[in-house]
N, C-alpha and C. Protein backbone atom coordinates (compact mmCIF):
# COMPACT_ATOMS: atom_id res chain seq x y z
N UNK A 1 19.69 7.10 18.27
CA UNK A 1 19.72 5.71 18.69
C UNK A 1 18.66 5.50 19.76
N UNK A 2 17.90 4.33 19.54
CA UNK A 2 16.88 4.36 20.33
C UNK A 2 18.00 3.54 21.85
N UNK A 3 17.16 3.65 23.06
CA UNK A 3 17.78 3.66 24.49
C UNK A 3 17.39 1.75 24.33
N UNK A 4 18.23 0.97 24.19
CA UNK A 4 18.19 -0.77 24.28
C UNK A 4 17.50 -1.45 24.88
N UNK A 5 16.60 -0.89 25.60
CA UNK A 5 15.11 -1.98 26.11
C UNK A 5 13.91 -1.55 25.48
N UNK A 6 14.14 -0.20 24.17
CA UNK A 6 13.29 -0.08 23.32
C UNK A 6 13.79 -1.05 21.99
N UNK A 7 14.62 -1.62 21.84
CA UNK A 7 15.32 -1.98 20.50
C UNK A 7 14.47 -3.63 20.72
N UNK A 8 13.72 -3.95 19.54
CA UNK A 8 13.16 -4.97 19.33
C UNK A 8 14.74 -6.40 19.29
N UNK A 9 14.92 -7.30 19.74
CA UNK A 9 15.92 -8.37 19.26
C UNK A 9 15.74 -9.18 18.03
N UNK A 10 16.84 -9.45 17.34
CA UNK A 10 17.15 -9.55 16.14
C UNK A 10 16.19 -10.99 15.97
N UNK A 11 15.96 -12.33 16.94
CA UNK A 11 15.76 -13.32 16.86
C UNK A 11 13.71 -12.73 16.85
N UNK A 12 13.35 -12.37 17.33
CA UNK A 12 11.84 -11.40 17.17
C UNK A 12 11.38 -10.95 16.60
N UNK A 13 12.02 -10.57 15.52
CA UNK A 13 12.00 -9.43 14.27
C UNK A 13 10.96 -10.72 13.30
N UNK A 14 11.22 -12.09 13.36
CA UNK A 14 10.69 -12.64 11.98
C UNK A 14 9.52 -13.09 12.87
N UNK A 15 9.07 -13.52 14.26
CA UNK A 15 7.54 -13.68 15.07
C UNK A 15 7.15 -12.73 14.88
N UNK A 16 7.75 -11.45 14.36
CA UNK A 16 6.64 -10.03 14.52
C UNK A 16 5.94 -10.34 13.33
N UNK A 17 6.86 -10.32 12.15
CA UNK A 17 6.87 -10.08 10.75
C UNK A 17 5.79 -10.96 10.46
N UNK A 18 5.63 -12.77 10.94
CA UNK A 18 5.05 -13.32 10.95
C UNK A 18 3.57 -13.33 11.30
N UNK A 19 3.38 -13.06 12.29
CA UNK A 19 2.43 -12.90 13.18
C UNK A 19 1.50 -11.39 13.19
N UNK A 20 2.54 -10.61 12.83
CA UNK A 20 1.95 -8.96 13.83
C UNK A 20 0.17 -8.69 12.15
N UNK A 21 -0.27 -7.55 12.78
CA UNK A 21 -0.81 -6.44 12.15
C UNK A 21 -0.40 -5.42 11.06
N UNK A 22 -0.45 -5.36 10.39
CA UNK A 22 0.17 -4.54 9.19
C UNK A 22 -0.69 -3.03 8.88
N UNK A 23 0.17 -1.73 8.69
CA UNK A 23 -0.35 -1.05 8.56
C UNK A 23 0.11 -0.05 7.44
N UNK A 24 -0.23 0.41 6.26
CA UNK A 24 0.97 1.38 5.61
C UNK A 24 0.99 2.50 5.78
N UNK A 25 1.61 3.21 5.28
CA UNK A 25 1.58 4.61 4.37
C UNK A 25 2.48 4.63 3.57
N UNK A 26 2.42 5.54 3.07
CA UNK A 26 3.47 5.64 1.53
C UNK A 26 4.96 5.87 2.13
N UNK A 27 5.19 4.43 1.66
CA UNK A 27 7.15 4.16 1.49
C UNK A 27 7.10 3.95 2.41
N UNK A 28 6.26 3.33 3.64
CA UNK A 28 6.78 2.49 5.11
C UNK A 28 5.67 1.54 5.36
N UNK A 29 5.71 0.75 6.12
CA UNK A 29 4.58 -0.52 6.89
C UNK A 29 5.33 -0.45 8.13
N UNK A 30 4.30 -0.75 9.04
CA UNK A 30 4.46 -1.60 10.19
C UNK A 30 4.05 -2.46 10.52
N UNK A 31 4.71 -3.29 10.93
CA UNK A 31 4.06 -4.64 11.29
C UNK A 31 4.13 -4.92 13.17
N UNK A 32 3.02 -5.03 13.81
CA UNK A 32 2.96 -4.70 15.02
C UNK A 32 2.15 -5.71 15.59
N UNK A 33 2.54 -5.91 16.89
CA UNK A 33 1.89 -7.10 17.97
C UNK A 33 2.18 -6.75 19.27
N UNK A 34 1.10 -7.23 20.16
CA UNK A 34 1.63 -7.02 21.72
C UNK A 34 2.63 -7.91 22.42
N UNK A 35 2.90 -7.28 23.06
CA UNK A 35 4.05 -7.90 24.21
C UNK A 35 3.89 -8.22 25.44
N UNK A 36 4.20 -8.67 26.11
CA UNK A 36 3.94 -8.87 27.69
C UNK A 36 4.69 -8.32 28.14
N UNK A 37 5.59 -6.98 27.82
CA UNK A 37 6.29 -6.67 28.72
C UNK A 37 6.11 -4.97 29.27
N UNK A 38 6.41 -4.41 29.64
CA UNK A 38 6.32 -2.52 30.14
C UNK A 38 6.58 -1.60 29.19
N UNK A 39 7.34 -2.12 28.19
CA UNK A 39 7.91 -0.96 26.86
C UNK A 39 7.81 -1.82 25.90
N UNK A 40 7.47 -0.95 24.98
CA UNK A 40 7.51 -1.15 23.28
C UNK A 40 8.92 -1.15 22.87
N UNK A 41 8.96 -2.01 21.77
CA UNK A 41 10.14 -1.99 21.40
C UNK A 41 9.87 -2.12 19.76
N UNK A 42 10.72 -1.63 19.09
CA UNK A 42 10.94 -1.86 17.46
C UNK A 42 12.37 -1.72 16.50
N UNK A 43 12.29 -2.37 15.17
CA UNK A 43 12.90 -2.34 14.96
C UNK A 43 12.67 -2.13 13.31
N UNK A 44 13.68 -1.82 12.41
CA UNK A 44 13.97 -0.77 11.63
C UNK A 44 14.24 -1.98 10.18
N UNK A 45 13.75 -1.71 9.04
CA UNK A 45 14.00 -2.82 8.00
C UNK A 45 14.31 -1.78 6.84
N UNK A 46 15.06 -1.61 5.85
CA UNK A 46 15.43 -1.18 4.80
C UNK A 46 16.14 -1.92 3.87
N UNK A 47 15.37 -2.77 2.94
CA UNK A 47 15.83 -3.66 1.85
C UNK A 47 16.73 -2.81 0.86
N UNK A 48 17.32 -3.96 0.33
CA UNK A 48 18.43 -3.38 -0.68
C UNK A 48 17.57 -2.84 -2.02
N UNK A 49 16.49 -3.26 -1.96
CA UNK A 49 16.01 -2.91 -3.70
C UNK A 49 15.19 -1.40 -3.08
N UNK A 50 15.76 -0.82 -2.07
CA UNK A 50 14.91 0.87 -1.66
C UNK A 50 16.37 1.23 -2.25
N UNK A 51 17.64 0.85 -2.03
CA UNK A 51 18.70 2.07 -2.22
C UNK A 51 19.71 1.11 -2.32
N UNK A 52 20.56 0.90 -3.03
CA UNK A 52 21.80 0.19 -3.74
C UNK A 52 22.73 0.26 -2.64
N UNK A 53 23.11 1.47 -2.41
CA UNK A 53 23.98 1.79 -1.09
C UNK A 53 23.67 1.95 -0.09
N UNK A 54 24.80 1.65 0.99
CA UNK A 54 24.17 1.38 2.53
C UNK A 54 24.30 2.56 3.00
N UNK A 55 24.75 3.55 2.89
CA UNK A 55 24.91 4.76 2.63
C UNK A 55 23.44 5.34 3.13
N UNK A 56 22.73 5.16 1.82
CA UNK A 56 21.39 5.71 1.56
C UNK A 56 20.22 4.86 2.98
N UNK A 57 20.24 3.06 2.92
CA UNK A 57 19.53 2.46 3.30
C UNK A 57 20.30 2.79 4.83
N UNK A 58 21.41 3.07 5.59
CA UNK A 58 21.46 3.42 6.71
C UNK A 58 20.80 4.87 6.97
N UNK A 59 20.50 5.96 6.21
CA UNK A 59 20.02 6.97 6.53
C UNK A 59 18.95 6.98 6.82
N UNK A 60 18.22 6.39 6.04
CA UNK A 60 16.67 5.96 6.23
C UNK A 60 16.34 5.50 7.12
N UNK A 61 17.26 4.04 8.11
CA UNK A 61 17.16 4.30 9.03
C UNK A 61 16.94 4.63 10.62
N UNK A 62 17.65 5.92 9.97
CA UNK A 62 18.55 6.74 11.04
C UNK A 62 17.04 7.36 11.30
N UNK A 63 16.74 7.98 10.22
CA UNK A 63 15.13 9.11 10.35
C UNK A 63 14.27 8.43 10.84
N UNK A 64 14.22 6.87 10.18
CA UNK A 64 12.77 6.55 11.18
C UNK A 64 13.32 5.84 12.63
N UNK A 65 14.34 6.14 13.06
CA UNK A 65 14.65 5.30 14.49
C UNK A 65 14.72 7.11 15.18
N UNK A 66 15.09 7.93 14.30
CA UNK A 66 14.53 9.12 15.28
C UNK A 66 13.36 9.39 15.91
N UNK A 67 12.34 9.40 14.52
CA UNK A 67 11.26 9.63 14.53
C UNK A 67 10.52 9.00 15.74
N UNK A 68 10.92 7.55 15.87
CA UNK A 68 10.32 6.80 16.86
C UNK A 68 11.44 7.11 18.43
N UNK A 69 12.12 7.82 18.20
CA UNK A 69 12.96 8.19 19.55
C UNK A 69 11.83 9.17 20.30
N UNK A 70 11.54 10.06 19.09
CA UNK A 70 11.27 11.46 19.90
C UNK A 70 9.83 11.26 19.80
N UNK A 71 9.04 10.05 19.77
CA UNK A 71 7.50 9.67 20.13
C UNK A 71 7.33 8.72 20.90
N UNK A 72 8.81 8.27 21.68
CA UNK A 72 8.92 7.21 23.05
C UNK A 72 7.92 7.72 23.76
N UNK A 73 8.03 8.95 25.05
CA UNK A 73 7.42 8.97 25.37
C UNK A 73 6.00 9.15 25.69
N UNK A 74 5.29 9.33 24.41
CA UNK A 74 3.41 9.29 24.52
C UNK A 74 3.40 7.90 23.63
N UNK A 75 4.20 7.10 23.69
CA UNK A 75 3.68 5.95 23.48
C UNK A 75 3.20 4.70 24.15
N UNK A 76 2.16 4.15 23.83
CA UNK A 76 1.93 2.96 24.37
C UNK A 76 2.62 1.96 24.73
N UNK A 77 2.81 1.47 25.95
CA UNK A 77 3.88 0.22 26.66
C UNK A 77 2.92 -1.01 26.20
N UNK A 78 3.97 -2.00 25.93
CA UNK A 78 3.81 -3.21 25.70
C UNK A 78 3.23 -3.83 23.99
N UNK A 79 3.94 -2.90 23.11
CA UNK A 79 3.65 -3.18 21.82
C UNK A 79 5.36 -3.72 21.08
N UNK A 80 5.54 -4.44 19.87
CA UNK A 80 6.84 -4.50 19.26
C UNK A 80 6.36 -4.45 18.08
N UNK A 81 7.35 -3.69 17.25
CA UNK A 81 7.18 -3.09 16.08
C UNK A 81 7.66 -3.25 15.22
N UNK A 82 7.72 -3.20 13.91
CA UNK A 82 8.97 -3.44 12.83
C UNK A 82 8.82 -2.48 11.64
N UNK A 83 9.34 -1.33 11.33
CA UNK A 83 8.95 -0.41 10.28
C UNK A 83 9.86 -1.14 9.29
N UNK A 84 9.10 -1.44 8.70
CA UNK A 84 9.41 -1.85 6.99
C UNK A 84 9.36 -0.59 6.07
N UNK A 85 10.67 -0.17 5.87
CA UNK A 85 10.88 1.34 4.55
C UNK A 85 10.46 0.64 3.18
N UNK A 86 10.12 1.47 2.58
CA UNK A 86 9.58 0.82 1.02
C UNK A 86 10.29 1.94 0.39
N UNK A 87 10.44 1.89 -1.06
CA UNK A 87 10.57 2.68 -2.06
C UNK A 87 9.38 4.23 -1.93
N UNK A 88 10.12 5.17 -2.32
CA UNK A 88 9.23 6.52 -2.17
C UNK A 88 8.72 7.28 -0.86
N UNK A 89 9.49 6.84 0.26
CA UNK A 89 9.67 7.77 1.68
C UNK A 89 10.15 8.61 1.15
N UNK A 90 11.03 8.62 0.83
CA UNK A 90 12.32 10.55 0.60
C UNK A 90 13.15 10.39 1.71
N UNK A 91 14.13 11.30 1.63
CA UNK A 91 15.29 11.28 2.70
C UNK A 91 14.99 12.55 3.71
N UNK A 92 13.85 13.55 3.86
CA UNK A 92 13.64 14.39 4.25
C UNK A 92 12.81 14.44 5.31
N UNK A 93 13.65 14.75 6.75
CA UNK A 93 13.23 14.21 8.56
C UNK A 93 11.83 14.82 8.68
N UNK A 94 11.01 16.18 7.77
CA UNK A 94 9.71 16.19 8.27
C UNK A 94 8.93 15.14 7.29
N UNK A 95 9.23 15.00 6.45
CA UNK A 95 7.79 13.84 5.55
C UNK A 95 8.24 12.08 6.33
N UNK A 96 9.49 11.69 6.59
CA UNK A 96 9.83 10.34 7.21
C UNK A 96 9.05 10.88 9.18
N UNK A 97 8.73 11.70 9.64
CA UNK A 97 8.33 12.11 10.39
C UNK A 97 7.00 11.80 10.72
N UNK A 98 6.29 12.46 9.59
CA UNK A 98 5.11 12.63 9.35
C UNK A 98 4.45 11.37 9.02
N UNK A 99 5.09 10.30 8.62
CA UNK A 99 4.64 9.01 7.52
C UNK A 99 4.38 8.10 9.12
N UNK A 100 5.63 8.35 10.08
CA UNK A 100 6.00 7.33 11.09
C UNK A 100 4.88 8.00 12.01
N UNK A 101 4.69 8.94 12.61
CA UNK A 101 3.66 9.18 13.35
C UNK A 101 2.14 9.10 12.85
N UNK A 102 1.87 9.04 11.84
CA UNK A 102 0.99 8.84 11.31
C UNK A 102 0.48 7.05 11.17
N UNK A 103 1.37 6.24 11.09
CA UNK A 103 1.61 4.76 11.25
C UNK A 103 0.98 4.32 12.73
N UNK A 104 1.99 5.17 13.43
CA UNK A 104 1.78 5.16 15.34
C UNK A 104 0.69 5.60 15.93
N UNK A 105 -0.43 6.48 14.96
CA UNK A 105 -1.73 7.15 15.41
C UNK A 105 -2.49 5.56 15.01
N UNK A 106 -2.15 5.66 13.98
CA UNK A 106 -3.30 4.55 13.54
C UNK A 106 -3.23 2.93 13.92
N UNK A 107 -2.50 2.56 14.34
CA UNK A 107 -2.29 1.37 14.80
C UNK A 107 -2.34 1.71 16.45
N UNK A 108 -2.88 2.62 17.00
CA UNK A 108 -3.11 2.98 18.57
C UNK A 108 -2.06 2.55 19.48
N UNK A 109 -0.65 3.12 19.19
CA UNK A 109 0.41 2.55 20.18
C UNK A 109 0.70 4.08 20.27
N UNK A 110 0.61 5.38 19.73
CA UNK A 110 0.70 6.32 20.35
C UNK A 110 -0.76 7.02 20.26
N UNK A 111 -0.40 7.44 21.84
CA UNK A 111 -1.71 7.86 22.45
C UNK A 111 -1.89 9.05 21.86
């Protein structure tokens, strides 16, 4: 669970979506914009047409709100985020790992 002044708010989520930068890799996007504030914050999207059950679409995630737990700190303050899961991530914490830090290199919010 990310710590709640990293957690993007629910009413923010569609100015990001709207507005932000888009970036992929296979089976995720981010959609990203700056903030005026000291910490980044984001938040987590998994549509029903990735996995029938919530089961599946809560696991997913679980991995990428880790992923972005344990790259809080070398990340850049004052960004908000929105990982959009797509079809063909996998359920497996090093490739959902690898996809999310790789997102965070390239869009320059981790240093």
């Amino acid at each position: 669970m990310l710590p709640k002044e990293n957690r993007l708010p629910s009413p923010e989520i569609k100015s990001v979506m709207r507005t932000g930068r888009r970036v992929n890799a296979e089976g995720v996007q981010l959609i990203f914009t700056q903030n005026s504030l000291s910490v980044s914050r984001f938040a987590f999207v998994v549509p029903k047409s990735v996995d029938k059950r919530a089961v599946g679409r809560n696991r997913l995630k679980r991995l990428t709100r880790e992923s972005v737990r344990l790259a809080l700190p070398s990340l850049a303050p004052g960004w908000d985020g929105v990982f959009m899961v797509r079809k063909g991530l996998g359920d497996e914490f090093a490739s959902v790992n690898a996809c999310v830090r790789d997102l965070l290199t390239r869009s320059k919010i981790l240093s």
